[in-house]
PDB file of N, CA and C in Angstrom:
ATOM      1  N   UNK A   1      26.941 113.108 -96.328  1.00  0.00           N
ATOM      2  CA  UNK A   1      27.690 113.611 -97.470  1.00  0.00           C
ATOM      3  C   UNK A   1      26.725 114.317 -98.430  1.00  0.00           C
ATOM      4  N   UNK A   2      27.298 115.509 -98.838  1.00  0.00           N
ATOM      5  CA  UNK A   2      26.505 116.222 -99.880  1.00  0.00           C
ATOM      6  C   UNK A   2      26.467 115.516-101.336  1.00  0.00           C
ATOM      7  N   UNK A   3      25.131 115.693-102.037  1.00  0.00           N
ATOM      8  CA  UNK A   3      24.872 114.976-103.020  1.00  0.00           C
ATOM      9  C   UNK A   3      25.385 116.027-103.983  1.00  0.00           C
ATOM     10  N   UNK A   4      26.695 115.781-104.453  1.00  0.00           N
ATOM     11  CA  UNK A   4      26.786 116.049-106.398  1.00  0.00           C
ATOM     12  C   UNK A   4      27.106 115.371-107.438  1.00  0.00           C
ATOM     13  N   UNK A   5      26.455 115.957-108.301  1.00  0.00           N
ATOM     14  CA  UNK A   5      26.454 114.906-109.649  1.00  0.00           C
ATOM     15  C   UNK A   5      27.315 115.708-110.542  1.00  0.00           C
ATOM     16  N   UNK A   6      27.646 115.328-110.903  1.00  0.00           N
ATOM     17  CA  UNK A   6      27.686 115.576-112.543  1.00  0.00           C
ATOM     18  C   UNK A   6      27.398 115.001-114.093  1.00  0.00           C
ATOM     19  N   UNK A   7      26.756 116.322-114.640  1.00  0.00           N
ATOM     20  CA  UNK A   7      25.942 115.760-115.852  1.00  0.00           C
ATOM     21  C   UNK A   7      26.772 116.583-116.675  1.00  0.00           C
ATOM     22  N   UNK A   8      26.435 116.417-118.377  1.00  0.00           N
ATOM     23  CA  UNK A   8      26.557 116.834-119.053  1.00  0.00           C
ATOM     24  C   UNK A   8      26.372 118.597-119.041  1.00  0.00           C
ATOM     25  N   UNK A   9      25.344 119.076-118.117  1.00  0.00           N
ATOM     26  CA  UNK A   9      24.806 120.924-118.332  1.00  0.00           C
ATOM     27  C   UNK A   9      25.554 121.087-117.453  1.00  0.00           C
ATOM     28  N   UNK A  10      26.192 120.499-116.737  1.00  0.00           N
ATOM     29  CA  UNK A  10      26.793 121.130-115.210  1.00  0.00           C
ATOM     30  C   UNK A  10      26.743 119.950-114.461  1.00  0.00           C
ATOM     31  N   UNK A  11      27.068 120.589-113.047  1.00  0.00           N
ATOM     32  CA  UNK A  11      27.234 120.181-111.395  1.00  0.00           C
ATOM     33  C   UNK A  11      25.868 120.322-111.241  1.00  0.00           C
ATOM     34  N   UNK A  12      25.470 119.287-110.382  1.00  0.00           N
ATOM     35  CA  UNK A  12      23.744 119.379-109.559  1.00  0.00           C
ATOM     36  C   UNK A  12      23.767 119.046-108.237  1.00  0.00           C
ATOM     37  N   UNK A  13      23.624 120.124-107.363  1.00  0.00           N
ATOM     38  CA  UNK A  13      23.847 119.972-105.898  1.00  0.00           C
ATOM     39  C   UNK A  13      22.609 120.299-105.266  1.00  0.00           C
ATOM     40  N   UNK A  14      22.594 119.188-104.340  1.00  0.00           N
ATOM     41  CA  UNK A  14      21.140 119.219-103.388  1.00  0.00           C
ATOM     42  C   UNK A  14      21.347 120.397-102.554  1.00  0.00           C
ATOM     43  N   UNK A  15      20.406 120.758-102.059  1.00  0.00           N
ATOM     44  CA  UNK A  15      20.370 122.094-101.129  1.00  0.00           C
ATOM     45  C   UNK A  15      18.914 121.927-100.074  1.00  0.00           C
ATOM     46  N   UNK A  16      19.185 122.466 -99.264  1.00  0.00           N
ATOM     47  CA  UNK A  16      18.068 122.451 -98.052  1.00  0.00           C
ATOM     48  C   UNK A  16      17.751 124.075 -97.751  1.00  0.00           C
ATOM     49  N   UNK A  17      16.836 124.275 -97.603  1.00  0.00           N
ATOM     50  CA  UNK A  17      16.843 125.917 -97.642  1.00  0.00           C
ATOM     51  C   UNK A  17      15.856 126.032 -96.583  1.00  0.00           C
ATOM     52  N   UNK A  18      16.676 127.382 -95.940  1.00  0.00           N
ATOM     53  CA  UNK A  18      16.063 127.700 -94.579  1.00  0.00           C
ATOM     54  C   UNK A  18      15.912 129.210 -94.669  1.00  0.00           C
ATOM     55  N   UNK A  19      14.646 129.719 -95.419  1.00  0.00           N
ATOM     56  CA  UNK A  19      14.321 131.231 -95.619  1.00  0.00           C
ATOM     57  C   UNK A  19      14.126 131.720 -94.403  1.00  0.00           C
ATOM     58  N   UNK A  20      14.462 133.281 -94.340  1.00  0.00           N
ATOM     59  CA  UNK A  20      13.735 134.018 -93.096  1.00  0.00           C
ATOM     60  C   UNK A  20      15.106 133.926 -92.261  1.00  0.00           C
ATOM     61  N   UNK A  21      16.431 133.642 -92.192  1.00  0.00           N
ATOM     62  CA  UNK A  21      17.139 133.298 -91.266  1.00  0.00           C
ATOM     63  C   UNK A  21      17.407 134.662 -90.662  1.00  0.00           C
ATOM     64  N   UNK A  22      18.924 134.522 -89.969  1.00  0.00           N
ATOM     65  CA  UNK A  22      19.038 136.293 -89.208  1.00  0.00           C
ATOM     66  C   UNK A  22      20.508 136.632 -90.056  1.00  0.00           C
ATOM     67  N   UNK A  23      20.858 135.587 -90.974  1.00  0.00           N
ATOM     68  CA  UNK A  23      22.019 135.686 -91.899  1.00  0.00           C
ATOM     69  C   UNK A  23      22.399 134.529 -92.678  1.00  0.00           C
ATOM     70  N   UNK A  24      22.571 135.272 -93.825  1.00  0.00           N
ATOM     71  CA  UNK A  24      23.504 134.093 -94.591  1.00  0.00           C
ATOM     72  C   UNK A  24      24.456 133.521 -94.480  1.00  0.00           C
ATOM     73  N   UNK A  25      24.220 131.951 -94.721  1.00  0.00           N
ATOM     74  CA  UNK A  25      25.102 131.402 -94.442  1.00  0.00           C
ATOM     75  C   UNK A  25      24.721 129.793 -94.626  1.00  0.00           C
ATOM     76  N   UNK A  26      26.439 129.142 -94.494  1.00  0.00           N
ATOM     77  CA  UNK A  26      25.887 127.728 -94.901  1.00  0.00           C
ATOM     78  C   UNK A  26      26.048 127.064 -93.366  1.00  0.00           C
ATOM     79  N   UNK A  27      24.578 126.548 -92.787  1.00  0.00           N
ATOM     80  CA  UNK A  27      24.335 125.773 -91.829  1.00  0.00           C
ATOM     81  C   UNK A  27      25.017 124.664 -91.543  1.00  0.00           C
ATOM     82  N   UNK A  28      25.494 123.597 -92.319  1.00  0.00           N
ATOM     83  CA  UNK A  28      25.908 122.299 -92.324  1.00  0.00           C
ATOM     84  C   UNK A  28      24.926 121.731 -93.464  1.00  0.00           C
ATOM     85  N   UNK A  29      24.494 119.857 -92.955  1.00  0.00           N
ATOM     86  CA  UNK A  29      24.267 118.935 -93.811  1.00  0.00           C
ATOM     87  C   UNK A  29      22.786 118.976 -93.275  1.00  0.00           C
ATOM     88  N   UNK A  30      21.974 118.593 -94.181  1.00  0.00           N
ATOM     89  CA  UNK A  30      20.574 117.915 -93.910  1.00  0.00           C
ATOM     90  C   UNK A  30      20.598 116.714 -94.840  1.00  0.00           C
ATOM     91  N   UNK A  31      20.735 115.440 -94.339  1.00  0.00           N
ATOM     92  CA  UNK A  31      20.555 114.521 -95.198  1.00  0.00           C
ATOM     93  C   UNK A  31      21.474 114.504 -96.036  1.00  0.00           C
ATOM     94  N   UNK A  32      21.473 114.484 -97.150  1.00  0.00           N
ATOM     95  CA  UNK A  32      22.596 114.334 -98.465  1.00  0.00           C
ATOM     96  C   UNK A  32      22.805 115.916 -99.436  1.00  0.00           C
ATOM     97  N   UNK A  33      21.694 116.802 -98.321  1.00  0.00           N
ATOM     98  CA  UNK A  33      21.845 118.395 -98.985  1.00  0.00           C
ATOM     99  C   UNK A  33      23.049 119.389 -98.105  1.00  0.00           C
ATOM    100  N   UNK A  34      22.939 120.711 -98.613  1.00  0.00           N
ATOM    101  CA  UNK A  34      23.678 121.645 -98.236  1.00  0.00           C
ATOM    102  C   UNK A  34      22.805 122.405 -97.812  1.00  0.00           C
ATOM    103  N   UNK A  35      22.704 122.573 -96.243  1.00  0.00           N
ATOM    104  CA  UNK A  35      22.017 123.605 -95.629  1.00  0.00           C
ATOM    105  C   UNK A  35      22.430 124.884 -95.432  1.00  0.00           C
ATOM    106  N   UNK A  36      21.708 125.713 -96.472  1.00  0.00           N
ATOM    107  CA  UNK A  36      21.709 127.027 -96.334  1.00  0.00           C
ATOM    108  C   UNK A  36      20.562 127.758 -96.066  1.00  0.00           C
ATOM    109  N   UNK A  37      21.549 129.040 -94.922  1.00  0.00           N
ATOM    110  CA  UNK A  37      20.281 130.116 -94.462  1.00  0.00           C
ATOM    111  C   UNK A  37      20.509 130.993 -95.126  1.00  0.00           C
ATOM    112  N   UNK A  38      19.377 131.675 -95.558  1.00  0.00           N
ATOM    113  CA  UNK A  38      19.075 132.694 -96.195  1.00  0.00           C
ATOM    114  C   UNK A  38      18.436 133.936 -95.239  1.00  0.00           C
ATOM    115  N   UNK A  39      18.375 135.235 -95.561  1.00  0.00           N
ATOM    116  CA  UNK A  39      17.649 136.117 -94.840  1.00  0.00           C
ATOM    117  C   UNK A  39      16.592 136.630 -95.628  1.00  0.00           C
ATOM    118  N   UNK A  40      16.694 136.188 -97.164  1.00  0.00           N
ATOM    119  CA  UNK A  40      15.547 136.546 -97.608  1.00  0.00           C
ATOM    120  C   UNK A  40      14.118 135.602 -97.458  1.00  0.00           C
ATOM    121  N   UNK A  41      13.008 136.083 -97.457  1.00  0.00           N
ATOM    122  CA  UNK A  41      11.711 135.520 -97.332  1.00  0.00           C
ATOM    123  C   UNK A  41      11.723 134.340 -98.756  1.00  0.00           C
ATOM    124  N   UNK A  42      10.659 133.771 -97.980  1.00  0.00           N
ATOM    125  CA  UNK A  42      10.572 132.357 -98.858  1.00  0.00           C
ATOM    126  C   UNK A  42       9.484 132.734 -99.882  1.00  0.00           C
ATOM    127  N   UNK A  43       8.843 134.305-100.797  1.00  0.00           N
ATOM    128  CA  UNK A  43       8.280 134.987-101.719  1.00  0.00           C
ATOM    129  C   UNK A  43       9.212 135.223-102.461  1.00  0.00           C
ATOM    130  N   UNK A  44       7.970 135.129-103.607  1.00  0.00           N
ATOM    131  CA  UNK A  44       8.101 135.306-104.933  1.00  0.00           C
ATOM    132  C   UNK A  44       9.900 135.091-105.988  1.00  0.00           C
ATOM    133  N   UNK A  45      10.169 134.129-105.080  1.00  0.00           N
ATOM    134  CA  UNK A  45      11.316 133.448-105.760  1.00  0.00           C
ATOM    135  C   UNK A  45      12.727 133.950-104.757  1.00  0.00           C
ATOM    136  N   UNK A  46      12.324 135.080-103.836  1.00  0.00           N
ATOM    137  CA  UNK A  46      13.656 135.884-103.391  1.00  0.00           C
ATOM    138  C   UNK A  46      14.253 135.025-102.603  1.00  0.00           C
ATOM    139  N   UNK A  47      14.058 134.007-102.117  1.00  0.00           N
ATOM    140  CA  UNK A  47      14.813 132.753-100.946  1.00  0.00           C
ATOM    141  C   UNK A  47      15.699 132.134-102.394  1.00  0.00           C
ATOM    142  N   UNK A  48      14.840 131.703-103.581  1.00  0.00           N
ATOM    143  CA  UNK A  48      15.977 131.060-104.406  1.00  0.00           C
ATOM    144  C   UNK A  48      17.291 132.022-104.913  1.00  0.00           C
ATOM    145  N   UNK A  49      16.524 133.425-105.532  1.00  0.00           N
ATOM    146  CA  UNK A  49      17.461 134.292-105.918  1.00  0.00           C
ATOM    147  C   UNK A  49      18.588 134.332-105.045  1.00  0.00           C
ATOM    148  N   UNK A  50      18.287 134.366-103.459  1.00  0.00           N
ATOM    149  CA  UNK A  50      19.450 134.510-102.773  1.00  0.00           C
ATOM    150  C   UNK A  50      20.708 133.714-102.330  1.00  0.00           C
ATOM    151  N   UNK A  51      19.597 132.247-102.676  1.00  0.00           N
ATOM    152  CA  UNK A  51      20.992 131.037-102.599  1.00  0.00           C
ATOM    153  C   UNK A  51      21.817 131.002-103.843  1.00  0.00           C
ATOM    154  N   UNK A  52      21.233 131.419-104.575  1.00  0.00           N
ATOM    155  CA  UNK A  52      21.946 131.658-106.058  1.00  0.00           C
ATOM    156  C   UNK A  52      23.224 132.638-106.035  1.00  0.00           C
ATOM    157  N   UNK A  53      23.072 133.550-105.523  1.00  0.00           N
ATOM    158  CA  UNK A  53      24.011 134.272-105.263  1.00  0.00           C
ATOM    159  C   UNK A  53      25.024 134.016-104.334  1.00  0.00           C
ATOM    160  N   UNK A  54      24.421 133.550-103.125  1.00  0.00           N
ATOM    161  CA  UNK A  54      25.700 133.064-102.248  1.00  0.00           C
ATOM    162  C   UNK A  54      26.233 131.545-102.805  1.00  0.00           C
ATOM    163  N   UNK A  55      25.055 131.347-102.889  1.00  0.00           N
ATOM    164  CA  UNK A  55      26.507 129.326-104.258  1.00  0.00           C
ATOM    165  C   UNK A  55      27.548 130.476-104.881  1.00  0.00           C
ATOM    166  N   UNK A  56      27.240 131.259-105.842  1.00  0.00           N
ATOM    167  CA  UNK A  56      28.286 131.729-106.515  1.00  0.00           C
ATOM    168  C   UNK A  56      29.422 132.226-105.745  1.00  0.00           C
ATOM    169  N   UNK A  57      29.008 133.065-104.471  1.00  0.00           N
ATOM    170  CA  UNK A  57      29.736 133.835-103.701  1.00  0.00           C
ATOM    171  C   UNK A  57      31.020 132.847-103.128  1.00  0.00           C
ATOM    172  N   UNK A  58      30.120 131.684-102.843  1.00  0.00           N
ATOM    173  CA  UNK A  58      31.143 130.357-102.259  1.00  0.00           C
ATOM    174  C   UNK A  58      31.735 129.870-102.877  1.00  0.00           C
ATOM    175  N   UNK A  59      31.482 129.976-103.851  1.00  0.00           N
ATOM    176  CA  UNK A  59      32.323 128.430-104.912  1.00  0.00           C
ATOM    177  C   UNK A  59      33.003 129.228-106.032  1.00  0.00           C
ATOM    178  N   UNK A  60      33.061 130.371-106.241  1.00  0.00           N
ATOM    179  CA  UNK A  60      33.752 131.256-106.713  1.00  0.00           C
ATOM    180  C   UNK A  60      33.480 131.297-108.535  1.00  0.00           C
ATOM    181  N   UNK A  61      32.162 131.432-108.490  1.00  0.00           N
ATOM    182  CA  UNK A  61      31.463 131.884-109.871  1.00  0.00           C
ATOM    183  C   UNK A  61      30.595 132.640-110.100  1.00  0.00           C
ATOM    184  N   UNK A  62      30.145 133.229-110.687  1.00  0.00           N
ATOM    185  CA  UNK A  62      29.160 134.468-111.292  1.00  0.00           C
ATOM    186  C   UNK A  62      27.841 133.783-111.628  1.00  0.00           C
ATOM    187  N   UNK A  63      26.626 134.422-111.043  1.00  0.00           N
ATOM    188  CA  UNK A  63      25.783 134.469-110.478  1.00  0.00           C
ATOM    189  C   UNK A  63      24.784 133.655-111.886  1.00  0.00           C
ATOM    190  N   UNK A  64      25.292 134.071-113.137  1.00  0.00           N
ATOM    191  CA  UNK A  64      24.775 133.614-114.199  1.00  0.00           C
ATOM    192  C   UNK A  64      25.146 131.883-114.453  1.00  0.00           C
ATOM    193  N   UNK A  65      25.782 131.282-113.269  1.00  0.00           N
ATOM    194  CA  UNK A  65      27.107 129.966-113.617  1.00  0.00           C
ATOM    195  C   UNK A  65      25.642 129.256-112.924  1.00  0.00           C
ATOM    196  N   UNK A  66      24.336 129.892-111.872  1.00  0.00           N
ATOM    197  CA  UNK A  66      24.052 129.389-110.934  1.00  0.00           C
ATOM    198  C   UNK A  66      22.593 129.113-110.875  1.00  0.00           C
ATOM    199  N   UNK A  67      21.839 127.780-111.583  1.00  0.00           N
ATOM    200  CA  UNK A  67      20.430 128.542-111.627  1.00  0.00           C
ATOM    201  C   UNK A  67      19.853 127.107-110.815  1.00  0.00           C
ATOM    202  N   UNK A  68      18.254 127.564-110.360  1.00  0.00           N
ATOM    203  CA  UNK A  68      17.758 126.468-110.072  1.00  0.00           C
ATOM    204  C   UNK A  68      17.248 125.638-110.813  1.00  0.00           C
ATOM    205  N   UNK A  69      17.600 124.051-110.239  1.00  0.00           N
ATOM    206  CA  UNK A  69      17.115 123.398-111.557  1.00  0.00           C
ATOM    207  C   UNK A  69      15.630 122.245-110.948  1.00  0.00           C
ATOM    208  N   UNK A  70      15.438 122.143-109.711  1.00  0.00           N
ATOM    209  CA  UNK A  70      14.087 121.836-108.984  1.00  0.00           C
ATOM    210  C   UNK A  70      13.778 122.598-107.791  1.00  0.00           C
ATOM    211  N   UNK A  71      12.621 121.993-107.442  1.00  0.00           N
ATOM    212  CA  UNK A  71      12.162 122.536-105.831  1.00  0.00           C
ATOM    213  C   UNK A  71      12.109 124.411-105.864  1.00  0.00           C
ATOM    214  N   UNK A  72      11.367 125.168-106.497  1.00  0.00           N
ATOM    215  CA  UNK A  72      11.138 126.454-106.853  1.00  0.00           C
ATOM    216  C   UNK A  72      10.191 126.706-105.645  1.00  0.00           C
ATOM    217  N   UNK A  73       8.958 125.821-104.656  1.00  0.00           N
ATOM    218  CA  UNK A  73       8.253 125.860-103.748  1.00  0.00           C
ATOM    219  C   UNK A  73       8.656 125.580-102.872  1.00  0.00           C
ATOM    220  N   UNK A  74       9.778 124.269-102.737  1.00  0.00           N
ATOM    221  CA  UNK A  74      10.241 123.707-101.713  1.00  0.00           C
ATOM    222  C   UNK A  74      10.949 123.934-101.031  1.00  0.00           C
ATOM    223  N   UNK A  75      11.582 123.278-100.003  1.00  0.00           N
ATOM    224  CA  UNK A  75      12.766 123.518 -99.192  1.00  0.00           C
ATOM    225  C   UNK A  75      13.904 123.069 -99.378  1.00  0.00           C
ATOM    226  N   UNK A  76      13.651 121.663-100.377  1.00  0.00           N
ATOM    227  CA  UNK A  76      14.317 120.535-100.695  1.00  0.00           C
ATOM    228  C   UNK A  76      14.693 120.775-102.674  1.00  0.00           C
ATOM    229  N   UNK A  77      15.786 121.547-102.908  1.00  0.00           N
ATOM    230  CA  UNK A  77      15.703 122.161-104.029  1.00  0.00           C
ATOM    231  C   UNK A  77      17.354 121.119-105.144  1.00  0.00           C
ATOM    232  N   UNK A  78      17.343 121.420-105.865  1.00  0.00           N
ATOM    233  CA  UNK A  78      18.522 121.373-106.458  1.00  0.00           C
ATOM    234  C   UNK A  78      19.068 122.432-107.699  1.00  0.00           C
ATOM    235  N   UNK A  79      20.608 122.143-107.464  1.00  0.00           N
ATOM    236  CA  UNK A  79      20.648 123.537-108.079  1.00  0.00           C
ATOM    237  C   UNK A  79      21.919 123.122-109.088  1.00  0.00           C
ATOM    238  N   UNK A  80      22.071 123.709-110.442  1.00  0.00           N
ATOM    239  CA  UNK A  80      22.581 123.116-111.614  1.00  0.00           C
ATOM    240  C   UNK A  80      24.216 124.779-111.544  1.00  0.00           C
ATOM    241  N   UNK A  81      25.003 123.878-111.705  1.00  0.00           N
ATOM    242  CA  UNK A  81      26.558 125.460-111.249  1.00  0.00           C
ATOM    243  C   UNK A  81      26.689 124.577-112.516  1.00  0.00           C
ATOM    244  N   UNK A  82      27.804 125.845-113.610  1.00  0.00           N
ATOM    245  CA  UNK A  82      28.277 125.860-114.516  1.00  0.00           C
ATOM    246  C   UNK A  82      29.818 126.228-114.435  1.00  0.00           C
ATOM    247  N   UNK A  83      30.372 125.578-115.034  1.00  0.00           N
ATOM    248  CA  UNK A  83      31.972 126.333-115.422  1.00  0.00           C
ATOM    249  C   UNK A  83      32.550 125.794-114.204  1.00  0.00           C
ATOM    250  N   UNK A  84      32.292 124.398-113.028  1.00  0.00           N
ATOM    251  CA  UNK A  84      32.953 124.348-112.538  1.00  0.00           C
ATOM    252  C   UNK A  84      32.840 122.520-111.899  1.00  0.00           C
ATOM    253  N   UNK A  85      33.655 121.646-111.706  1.00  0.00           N
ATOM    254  CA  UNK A  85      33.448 120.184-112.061  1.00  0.00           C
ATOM    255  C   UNK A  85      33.247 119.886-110.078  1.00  0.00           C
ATOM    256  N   UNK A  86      32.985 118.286-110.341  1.00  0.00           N
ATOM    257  CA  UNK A  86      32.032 118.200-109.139  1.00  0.00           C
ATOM    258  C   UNK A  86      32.985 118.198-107.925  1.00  0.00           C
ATOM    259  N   UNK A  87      34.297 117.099-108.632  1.00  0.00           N
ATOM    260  CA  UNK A  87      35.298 117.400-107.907  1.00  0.00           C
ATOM    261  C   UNK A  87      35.882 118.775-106.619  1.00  0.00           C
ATOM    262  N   UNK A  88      35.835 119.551-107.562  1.00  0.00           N
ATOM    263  CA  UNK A  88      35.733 121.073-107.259  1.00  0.00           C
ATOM    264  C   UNK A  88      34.516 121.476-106.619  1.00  0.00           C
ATOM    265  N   UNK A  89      33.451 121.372-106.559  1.00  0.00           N
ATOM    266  CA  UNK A  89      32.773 121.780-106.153  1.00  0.00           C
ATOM    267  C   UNK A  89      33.289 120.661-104.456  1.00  0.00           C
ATOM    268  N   UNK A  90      33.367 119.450-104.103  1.00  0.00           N
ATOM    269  CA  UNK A  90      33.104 119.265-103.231  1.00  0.00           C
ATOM    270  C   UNK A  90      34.762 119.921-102.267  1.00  0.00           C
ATOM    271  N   UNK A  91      35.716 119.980-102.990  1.00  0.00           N
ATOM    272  CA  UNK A  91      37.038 120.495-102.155  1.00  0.00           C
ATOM    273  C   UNK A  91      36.388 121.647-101.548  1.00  0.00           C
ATOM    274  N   UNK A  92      35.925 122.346-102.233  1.00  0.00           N
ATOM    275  CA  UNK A  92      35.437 123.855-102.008  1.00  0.00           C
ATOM    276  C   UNK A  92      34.662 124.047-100.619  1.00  0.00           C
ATOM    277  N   UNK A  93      33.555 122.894-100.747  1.00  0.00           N
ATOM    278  CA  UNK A  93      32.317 122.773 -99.871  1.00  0.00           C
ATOM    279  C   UNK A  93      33.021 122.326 -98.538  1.00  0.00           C
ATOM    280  N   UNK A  94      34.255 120.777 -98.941  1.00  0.00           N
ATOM    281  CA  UNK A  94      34.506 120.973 -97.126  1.00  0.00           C
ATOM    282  C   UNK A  94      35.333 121.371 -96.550  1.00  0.00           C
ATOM    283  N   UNK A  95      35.763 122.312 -97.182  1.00  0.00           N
ATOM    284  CA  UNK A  95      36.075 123.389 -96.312  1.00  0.00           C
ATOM    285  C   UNK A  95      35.266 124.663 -96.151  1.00  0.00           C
ATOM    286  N   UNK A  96      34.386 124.686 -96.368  1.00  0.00           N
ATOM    287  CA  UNK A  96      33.494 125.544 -96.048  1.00  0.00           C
ATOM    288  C   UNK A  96      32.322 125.307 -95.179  1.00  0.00           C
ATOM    289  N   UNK A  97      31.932 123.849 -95.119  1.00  0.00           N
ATOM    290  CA  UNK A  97      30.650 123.310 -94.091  1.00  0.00           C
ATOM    291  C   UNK A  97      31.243 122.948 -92.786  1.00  0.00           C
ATOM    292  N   UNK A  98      30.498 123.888 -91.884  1.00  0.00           N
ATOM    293  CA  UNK A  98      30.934 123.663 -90.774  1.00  0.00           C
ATOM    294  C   UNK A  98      30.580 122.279 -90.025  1.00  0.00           C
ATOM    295  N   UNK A  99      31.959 121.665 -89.357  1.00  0.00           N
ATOM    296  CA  UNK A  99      31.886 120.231 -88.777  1.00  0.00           C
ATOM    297  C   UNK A  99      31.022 119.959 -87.574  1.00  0.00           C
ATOM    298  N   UNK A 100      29.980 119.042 -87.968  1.00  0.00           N
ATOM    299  CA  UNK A 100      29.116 118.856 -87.071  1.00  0.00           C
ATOM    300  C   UNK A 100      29.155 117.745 -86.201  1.00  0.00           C
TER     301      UNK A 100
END
């Protein structure tokens, strides 16, 4: 099961990130994260910029709703969504993570 919280600034959802892929997209589960591939390189921030954009793309918010809030080096990141409750965030997600 994917890890979300909710706090007071927002939703905080674990994420697993797999830079360099051959497309975007959400992989399934790693552990208690949301595995997403990215096609951008794991430089100078462009692997985060790009999950940022597709969270929004998925969960149906603007790109500014979507920032990182750990793991800027890692693989193992979390990420803080605005304007939208956790509830919601997880209806959204399973139907969108493919069943493994």
């Amino acid at each position: 099961m994917i890890r979300i919280t909710e706090t007071p600034e927002g939703v905080v959802i674990s994420v697993r990130a797999q830079p360099g892929a051959k497309r975007t997209a959400i992989v399934g589960i790693h552990g208690n994260a949301l595995k997403v591939a990215v096609q951008a390189p794991p430089v100078d921030g462009k692997a985060n910029e790009a999950i940022e954009v597709a969270l929004a793309g998925w969960l149906g918010l603007k790109k500014s709703q979507v920032g990182l809030k750990s793991g800027m080096s890692s693989r193992d990141k979390t990420f803080l969504l605005g304007g939208i409750n956790a509830s919601s965030v997880q209806i959204l997600l399973d139907a969108l993570v493919p069943i493994q």
